[in-house]
Protein backbone atom coordinates (compact mmCIF):
# COMPACT_ATOMS: atom_id res chain seq x y z
CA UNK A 1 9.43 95.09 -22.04
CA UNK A 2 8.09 91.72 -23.99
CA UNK A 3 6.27 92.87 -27.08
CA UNK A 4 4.42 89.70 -28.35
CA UNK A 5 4.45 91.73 -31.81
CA UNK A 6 8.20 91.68 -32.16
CA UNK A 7 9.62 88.59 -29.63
CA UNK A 8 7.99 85.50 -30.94
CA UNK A 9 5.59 83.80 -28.98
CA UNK A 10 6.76 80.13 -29.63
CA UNK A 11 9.95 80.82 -31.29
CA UNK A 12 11.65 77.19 -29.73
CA UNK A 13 9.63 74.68 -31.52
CA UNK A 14 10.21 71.08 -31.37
CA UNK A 15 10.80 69.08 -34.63
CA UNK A 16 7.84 66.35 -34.41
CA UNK A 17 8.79 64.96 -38.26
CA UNK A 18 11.51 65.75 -40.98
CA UNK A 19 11.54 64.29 -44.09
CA UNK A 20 14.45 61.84 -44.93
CA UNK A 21 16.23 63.50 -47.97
CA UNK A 22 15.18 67.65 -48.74
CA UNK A 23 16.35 67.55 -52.46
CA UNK A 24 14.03 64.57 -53.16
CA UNK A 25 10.82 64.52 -50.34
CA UNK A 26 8.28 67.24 -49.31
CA UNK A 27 5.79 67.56 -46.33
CA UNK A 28 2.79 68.52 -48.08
CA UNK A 29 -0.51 69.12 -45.79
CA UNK A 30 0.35 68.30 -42.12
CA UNK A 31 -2.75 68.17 -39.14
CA UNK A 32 -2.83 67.64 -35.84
CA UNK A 33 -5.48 66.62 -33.76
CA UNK A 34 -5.92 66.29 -29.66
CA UNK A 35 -7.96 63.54 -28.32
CA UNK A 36 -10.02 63.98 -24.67
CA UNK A 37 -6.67 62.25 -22.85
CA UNK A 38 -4.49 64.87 -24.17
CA UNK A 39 -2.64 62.31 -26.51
CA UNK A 40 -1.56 64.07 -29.78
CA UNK A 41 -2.18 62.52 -33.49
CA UNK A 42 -0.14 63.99 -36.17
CA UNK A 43 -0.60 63.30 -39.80
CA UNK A 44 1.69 64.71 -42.41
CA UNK A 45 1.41 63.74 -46.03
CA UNK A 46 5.31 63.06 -47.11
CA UNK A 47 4.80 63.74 -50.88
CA UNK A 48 8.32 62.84 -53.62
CA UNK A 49 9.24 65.76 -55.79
CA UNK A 50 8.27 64.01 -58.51
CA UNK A 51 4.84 65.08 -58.41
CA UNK A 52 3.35 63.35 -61.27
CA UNK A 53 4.69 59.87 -60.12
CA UNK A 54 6.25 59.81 -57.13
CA UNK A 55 5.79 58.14 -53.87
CA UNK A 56 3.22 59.39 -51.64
CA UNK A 57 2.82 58.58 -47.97
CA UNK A 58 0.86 59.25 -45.18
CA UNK A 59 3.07 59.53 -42.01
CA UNK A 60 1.47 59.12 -38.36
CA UNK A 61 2.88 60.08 -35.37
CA UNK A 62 1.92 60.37 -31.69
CA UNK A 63 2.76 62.22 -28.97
CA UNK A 64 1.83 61.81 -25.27
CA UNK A 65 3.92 64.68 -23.78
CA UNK A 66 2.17 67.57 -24.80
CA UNK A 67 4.15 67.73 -27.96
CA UNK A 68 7.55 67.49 -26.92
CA UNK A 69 8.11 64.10 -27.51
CA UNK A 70 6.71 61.94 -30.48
CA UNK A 71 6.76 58.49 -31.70
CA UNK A 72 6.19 57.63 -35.16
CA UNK A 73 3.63 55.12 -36.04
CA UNK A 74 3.27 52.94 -38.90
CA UNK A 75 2.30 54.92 -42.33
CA UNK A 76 -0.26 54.57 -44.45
CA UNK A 77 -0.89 54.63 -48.26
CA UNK A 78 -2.73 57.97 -48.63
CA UNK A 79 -1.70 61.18 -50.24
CA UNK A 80 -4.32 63.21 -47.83
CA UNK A 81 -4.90 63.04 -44.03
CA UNK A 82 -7.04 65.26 -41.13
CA UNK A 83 -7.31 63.12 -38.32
CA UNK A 84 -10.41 64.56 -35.72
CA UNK A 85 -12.10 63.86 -33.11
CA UNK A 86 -15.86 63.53 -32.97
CA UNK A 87 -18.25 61.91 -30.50
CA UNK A 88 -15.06 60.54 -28.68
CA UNK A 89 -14.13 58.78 -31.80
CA UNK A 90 -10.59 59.40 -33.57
CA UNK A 91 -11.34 59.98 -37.58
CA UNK A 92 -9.57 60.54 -39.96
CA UNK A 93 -10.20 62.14 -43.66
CA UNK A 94 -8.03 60.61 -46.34
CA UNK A 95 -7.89 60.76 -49.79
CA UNK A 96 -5.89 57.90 -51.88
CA UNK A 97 -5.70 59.88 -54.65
CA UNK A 98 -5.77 64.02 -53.35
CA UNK A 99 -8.41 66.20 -54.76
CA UNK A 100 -10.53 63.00 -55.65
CA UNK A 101 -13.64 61.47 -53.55
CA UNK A 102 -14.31 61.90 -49.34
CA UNK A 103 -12.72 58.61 -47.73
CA UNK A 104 -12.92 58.14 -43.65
CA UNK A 105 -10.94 55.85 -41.65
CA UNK A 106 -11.18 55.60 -37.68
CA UNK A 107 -8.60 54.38 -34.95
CA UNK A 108 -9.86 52.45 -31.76
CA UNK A 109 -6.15 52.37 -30.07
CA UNK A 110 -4.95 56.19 -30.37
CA UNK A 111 -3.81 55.52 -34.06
CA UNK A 112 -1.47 52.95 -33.95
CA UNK A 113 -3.93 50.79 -36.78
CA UNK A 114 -6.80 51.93 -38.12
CA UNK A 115 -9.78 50.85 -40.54
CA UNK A 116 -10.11 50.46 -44.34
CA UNK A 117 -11.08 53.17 -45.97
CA UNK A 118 -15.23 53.76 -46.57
CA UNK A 119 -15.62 56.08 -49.40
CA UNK A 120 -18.31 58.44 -47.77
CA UNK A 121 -18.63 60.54 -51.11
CA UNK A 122 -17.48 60.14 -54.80
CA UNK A 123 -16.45 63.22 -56.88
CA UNK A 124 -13.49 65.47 -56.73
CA UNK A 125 -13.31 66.66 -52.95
CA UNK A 126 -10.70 67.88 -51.19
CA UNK A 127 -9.51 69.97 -47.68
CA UNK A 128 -6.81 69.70 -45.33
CA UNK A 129 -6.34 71.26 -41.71
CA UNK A 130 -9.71 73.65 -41.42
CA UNK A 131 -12.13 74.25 -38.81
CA UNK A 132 -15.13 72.39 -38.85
CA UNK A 133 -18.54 72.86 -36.63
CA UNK A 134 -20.71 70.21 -34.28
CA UNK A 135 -24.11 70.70 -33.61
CA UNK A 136 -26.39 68.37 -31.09
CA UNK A 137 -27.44 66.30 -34.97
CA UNK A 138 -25.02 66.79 -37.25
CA UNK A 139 -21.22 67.47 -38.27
CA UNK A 140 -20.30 70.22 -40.63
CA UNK A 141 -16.81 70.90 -42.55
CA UNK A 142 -16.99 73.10 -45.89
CA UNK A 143 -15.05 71.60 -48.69
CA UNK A 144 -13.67 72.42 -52.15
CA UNK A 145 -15.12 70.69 -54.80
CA UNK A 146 -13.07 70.60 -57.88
CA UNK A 147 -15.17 71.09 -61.18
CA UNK A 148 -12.47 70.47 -63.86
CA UNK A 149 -11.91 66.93 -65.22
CA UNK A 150 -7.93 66.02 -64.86
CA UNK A 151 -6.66 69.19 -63.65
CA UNK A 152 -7.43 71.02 -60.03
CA UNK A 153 -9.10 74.35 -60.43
CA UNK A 154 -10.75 74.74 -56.57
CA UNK A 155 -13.53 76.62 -58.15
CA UNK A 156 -16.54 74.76 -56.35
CA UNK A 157 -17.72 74.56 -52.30
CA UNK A 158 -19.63 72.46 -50.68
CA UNK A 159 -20.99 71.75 -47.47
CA UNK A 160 -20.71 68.36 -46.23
CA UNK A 161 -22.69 67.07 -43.72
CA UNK A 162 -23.11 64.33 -41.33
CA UNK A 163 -25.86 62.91 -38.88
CA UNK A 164 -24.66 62.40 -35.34
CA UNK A 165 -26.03 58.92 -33.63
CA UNK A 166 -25.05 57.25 -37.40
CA UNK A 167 -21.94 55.46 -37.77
CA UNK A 168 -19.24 58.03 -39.57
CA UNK A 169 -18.29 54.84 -41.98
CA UNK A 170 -21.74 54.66 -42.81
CA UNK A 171 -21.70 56.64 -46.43
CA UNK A 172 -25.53 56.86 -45.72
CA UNK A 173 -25.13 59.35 -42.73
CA UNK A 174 -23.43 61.81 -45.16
CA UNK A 175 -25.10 64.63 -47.56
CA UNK A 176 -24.05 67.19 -49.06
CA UNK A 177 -25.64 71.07 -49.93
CA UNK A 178 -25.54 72.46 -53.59
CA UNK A 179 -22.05 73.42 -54.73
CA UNK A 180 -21.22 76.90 -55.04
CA UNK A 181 -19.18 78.27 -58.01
CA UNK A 182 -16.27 81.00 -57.77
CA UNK A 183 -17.49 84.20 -57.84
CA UNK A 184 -16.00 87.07 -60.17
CA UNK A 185 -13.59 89.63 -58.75
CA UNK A 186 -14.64 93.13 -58.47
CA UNK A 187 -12.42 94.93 -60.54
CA UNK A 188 -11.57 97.19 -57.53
CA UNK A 189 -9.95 94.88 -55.71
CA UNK A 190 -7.25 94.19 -58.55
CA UNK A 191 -4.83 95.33 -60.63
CA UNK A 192 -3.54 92.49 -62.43
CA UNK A 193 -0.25 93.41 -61.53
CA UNK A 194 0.53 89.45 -62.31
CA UNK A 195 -1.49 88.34 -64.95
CA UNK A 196 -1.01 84.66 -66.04
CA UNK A 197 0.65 85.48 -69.04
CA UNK A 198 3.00 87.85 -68.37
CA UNK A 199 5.13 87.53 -64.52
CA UNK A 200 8.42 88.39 -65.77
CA UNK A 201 9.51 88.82 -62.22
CA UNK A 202 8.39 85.53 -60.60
CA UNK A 203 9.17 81.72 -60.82
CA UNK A 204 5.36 79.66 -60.85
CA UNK A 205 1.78 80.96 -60.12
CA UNK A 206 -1.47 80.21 -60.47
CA UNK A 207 -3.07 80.15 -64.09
CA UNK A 208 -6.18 82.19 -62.89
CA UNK A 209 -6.76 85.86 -61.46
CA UNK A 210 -8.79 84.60 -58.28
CA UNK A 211 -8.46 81.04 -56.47
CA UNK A 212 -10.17 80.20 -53.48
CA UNK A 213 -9.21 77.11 -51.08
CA UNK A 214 -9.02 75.62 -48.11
CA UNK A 215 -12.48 77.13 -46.68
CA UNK A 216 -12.45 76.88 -42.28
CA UNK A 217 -16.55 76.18 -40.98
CA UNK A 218 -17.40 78.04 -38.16
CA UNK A 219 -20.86 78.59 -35.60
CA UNK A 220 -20.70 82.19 -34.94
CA UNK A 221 -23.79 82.92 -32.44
CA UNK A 222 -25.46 79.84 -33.89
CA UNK A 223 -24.98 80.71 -37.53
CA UNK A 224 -22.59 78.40 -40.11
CA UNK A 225 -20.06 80.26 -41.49
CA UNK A 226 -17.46 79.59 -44.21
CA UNK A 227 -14.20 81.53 -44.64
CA UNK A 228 -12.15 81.07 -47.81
CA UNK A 229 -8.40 81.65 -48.49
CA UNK A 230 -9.21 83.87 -51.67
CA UNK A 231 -5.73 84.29 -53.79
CA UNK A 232 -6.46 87.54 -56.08
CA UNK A 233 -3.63 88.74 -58.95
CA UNK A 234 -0.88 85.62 -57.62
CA UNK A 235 -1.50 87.19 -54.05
CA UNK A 236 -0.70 90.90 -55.25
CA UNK A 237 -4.03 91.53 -53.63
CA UNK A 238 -3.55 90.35 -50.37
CA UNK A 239 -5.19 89.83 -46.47
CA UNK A 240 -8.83 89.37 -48.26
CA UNK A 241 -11.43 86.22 -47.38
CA UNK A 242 -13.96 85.01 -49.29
CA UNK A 243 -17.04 84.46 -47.13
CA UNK A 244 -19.91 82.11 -47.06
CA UNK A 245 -23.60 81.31 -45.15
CA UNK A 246 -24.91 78.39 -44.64
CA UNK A 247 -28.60 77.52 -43.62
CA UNK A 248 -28.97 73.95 -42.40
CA UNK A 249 -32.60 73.68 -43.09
CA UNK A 250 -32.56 73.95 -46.62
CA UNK A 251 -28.73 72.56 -46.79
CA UNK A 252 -28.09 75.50 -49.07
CA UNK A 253 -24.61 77.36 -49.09
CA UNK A 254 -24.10 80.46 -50.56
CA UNK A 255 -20.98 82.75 -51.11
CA UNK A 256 -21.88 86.27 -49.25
CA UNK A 257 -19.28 88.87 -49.51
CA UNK A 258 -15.61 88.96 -49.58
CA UNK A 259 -13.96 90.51 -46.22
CA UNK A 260 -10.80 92.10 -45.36
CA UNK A 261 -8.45 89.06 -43.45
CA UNK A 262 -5.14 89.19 -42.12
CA UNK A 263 -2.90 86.72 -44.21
CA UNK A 264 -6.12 85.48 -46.10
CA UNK A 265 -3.98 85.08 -49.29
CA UNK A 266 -2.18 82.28 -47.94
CA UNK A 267 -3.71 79.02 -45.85
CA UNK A 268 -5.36 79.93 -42.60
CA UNK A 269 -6.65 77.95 -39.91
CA UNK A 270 -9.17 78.96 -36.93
CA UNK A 271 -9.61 77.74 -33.51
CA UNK A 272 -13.10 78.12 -32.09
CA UNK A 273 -12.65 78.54 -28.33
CA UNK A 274 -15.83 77.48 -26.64
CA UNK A 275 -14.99 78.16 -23.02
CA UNK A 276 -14.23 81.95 -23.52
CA UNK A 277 -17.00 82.40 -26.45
CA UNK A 278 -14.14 83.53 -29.12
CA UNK A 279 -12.22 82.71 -31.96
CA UNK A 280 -8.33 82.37 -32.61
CA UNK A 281 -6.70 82.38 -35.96
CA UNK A 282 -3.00 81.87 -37.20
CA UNK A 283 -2.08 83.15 -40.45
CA UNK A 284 1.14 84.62 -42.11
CA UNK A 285 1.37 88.33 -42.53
CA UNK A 286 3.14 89.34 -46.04
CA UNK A 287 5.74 92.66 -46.29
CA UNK A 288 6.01 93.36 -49.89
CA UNK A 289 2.78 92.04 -51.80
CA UNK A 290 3.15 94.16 -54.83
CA UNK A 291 6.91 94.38 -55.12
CA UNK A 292 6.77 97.71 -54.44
CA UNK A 293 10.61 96.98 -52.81
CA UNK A 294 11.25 95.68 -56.63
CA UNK A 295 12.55 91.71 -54.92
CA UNK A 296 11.14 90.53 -58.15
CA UNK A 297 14.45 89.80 -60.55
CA UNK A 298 16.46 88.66 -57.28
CA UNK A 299 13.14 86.22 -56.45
CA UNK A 300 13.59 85.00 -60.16
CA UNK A 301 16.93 84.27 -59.71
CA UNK A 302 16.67 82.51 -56.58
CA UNK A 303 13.95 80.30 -57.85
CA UNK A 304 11.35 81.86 -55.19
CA UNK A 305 8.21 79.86 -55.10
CA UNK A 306 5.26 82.20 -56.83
CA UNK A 307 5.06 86.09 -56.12
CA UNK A 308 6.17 88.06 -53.61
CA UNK A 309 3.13 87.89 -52.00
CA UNK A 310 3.40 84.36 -51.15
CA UNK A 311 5.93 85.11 -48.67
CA UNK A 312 5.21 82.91 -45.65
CA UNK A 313 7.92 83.37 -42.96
CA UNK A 314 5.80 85.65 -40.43
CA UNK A 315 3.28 83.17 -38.98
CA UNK A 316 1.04 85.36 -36.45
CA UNK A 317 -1.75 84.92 -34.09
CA UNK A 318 -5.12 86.84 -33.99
CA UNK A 319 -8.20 86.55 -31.87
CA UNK A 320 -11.77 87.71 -32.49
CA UNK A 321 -15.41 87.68 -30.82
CA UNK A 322 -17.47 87.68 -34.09
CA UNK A 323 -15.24 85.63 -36.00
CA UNK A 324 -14.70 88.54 -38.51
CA UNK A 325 -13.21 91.27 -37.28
CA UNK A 326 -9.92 90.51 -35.93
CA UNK A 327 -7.05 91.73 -33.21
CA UNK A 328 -3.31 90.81 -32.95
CA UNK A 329 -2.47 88.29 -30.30
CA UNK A 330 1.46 88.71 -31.34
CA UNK A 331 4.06 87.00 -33.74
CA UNK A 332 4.03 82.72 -33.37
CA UNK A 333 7.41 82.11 -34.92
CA UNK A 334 9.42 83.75 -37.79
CA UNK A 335 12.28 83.95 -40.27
CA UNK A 336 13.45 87.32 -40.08
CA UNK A 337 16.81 87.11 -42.52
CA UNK A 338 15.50 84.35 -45.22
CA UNK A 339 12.01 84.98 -47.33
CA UNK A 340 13.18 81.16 -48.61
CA UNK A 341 12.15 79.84 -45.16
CA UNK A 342 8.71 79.40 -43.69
CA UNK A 343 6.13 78.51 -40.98
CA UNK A 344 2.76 77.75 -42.51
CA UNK A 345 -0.33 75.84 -43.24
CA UNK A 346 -0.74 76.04 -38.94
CA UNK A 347 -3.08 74.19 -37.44
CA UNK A 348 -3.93 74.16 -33.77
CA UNK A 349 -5.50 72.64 -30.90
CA UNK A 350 -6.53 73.63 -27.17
CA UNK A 351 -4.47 71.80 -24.36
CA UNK A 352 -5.93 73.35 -21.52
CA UNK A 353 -4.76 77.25 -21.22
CA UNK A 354 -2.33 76.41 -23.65
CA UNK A 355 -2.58 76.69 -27.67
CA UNK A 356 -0.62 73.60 -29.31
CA UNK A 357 0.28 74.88 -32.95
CA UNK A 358 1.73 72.42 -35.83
CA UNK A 359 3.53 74.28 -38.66
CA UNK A 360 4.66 73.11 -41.93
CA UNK A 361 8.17 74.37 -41.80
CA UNK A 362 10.80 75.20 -44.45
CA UNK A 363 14.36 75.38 -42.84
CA UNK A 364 16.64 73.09 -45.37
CA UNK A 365 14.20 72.99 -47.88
CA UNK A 366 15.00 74.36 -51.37
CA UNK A 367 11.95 77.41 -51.06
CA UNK A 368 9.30 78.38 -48.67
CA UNK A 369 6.50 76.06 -50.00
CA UNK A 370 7.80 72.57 -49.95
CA UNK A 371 8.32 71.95 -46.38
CA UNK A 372 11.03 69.75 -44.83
CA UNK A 373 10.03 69.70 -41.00
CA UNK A 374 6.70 69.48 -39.01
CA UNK A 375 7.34 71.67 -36.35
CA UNK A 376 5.28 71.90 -32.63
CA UNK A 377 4.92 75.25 -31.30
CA UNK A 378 3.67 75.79 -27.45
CA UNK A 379 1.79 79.09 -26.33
CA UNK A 380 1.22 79.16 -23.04
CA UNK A 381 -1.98 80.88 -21.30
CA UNK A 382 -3.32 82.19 -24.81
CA UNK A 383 -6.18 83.43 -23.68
CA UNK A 384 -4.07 86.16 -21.73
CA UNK A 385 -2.71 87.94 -24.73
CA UNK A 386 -6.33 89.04 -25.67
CA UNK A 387 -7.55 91.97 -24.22
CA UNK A 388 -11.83 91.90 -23.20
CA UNK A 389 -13.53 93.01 -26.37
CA UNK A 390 -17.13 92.38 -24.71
CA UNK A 391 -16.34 94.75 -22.41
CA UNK A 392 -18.36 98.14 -22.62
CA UNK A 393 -20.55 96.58 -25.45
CA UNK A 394 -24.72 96.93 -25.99
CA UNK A 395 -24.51 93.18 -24.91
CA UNK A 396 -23.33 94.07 -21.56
């Protein structure tokens, strides 16, 4: 009998981008977008190892088969790119220097050139492949907003906003709400197993106790909500969110609560799906958070990218009706014999009954994090692997 928990769900993927040498490029942020014809746009930030100087590029490809074909367009000179649709119109966010002020280009012939870049917002934004919300007036996607000078510390959100019926080049059709600052971690929830100072069993980290990133928008039952990839004790704490209300009336954001989330230590995208009412989200499930297995020396050795929670090599599915509170659709895709190798950073579109999911993928790559292929993963008639969670419910 198929279990969607243990046979993957899109294990065949096809390889829509690989970068041209692993020891010396990296893919670092990839996105995908659908527009109304079905046409695919893929943009996937090829980044040099040399981080401080290298060559940064923003690769564009296209695919008119549903994925399993694509043709690569001519690149463009950005470090950042989330190419969307709104009002019919294909968008795109860039950023020619990452982390550092809201740019928007747009593409009137399916991407093959597009416009200069109108700096929308100055200041030290940043995002990547989130969800983001439309209302009848306005556009919505939650952003970080970095607060340090020289060095990224994603303590800050913001909402950004945008009036429909303006032009989206227009920087005068853009606001934003007040920025919200991290908050502080209960001590509950850690145990500073990995403090910054003193990971004698892991290669890298992050310099702080609690990071939050990469926040998806979402309208649950007319409300904006923002969910945050919250990274507590160098992911020893794992599968928690950091979530946020917003009221458009009074533009104001505000952080609310933190929540339990499966895979919310690593990157995390959602999928609202308007035709059944519910929400789909892909994240990667972690085995040994803690180390309780005691991986740690080998990891060292092996020059493992950050703790052993930032294991990234089960990417799963998971659907939900409140947007909160979530059930197991089944495993995407997975590396069952190599913690080195990863699908991650998904993000997704609907094609019909079908769920489209792009993957930054390690195969060749020297660890889990930099990425060396873009891969496309099919699942066919999603909606079927959910059972009917309204059913039986006060709401009838």
């Amino acid at each position: 009998m198929f279990n969607p928990n243990i046979d993957p769900l899109a294990q065949d993927f096809v390889i829509a981008a690989q970068v041209p040498d692993t020891d010396l490029y990296f893919f670092h942020d990839p996105n995908l977008a659908r527009l109304e014809n079905g046409t695919l746009i893929l943009a996937a930030p090829q980044w040099r190892r040399e981080r401080s100087n290298g060559e940064r590029i923003l690769r564009i490809l296209r695919s008119e088969t549903g994925g399993e074909k694509w043709e690569e367009l001519n690149a463009l000179p950005f470090e950042e790119g989330t190419p969307f649709l709104l009002d019919g119109q294909l968008l795109m966010f860039v950023q020619s220097k990452t982390h550092r002020n809201f740019q928007i280009v747009s593409s009137d012939d399916q991407g093959n050139t597009w416009s200069k870049p109108s700096t929308i917002l100055k200041g030290p934004f940043w995002n990547i492949s989130t969800s983001f919300v439309t209302k009848p007036g306005a556009f919505y996607w939650a952003m970080d907003h970095d607060s340090s000078v020289g060095e990224v510390d994603y303590r800050g959100k913001v909402m950004v906003r945008m009036e429909r019926g303006k032009s989206p080049l227009d920087p005068g059709a853009w606001s934003i709400s007040n920025i919200v600052q991290n908050p502080q971690v209960p001590t509950s929830l850690t145990r500073e197993l990995f403090p910054p100072d003193d990971r004698p069993h892991i290669f890298g980290g992050w310099k702080s106790p609690f990071v939050w990133l990469e926040p998806n928008t979402v309208d649950v039952n007319g409300h904006i909500r923002v969910f945050a990839r919250s990274i507590i004790d160098e992911k020893a704490t794992s599968n928690i969110a950091a979530v946020l209300d917003y009221e458009p009336s009074g533009n104001r954001l505000t952080f609310t609560q933190f929540t339990s989330w499966p895979g919310g230590q690593c990157k995390f995208f959602i999928v609202q799906d308007h035709a059944q009412d519910m929400y789909w989200m892909l994240s990667n499930l972690v085995t040994n958070s803690q180390d309780l297995l005691g991986w740690g020396s080998r990891m060292r050795e092996t020059r493992y990218s950050g703790g052993p929670g930032n294991e990234r090599r089960w990417l799963f599915l998971h659907y939900s009706i409140d947007c909160l509170n979530w059930f197991p659709a089944g495993c995407v895709a997975r590396w069952p014999n190599n913690i080195h190798r990863s699908f991650m950073y998904p993000s997704a579109v609907i094609d019909n009954d079908d769920l489209v999911i792009l993957s930054r993928t390690s195969r060749d790559a020297a660890d889990q994090h930099d990425a060396d292929l873009c891969t496309i993963h099919r699942v066919t008639n999603f909606r079927s692997l959910a059972m009917d969670l309204k059913a039986g419910s006060l709401g009838g």
